[in-house]
Every structure is written in C-alpha cells, then in structure tokens.
Protein backbone atom coordinates (compact mmCIF):
# COMPACT_ATOMS: atom_id res chain seq x y z
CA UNK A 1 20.28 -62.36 17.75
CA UNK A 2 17.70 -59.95 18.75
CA UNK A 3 16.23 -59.00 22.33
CA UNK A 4 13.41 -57.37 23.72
CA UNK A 5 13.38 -55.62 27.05
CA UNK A 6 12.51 -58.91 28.77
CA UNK A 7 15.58 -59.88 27.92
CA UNK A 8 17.34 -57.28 29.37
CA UNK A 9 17.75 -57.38 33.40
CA UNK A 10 19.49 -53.41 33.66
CA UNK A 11 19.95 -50.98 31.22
CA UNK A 12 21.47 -50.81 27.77
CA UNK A 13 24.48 -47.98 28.20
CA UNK A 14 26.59 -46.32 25.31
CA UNK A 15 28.23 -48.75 23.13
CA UNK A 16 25.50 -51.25 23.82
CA UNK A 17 27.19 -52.82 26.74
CA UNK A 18 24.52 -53.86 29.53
CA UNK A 19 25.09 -52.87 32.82
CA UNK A 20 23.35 -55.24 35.22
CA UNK A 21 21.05 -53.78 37.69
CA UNK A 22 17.76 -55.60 39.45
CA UNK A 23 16.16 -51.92 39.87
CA UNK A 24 16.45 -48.79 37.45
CA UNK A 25 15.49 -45.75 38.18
CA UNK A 26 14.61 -42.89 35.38
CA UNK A 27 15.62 -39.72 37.02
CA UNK A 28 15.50 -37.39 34.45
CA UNK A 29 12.54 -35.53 34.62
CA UNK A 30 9.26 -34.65 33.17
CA UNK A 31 10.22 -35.21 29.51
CA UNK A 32 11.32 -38.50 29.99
CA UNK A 33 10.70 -40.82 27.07
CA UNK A 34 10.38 -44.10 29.37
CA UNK A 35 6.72 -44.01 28.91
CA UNK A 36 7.18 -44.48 24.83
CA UNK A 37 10.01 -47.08 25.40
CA UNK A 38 7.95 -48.93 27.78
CA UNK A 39 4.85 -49.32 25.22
CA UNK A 40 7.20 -49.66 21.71
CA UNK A 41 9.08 -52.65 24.06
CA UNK A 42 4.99 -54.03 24.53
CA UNK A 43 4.38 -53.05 27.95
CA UNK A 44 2.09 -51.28 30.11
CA UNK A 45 3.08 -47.41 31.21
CA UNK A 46 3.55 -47.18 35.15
CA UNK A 47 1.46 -45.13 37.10
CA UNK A 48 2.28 -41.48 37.05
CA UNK A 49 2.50 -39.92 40.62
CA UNK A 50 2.38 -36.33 40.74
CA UNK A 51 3.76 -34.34 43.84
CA UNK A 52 3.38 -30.89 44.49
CA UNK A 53 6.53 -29.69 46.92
CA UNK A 54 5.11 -26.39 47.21
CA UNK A 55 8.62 -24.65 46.33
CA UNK A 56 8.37 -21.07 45.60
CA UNK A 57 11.23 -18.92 43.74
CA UNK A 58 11.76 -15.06 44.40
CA UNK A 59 14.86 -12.74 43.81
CA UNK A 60 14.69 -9.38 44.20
CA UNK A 61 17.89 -6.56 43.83
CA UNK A 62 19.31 -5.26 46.91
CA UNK A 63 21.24 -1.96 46.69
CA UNK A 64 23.64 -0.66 49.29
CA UNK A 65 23.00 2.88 51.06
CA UNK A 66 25.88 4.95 49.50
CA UNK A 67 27.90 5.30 53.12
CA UNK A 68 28.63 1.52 52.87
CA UNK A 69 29.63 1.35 49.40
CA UNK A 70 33.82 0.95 48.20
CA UNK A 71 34.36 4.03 46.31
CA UNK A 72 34.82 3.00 42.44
C-alpha cells in the first residue's frame, strides 16, 4: 500500500510509525526542506513570512586592574 501526504494526518517519525497530530509545526530553521517536501508530495509552498527581531550580538574582553586580581 502506498500513501501520499493526504493520507497522512501528523507526521511520519523514525521507524515509520505516525504520530497523530491535527497541527505540525516545522521549527527548524531557515534550511528547512518542508518547502521541497511540500511540492515533491504535489502541493503548493506556504507563504514565507520574514521577521526582522532586530537582535544585535557584541562581546568584548574585559581585563581586571592588577590590584583586584588572585595572585597566580
């Protein structure tokens, strides 16, 4: 017997067992491949949202002044 993802009402998990689910969320990122399973399984890619969190990254080294420091 052979199925198509309209057959399929969750997600397919390791071993091919199908755990049930009415929504499924792909949470892993942008190099996802749900957009290629999507349109090899004959369907339509969703819309792609983009959000820009404005998150910034910065490090920077920090020495102590010598009177603070533990003597080696």
């Amino acid at each position: 017997m052979t199925s198509s993802l309209a057959d399929r009402a969750g997600v397919v998990i390791e071993g091919g067992k199908l755990l049930a689910a009415d929504l499924v969320i792909d949470a892993s990122g942008r190099r996802s491949k749900i957009d290629d399973w999507l349109r090899n399984g004959g369907y339509e890619a969703p819309r792609t949202v983009t959000i820009d969190p404005n998150v910034g990254y910065q490090s920077t080294y920090f020495e102590a002044p010598q009177e603070v420091r533990k003597a080696p």
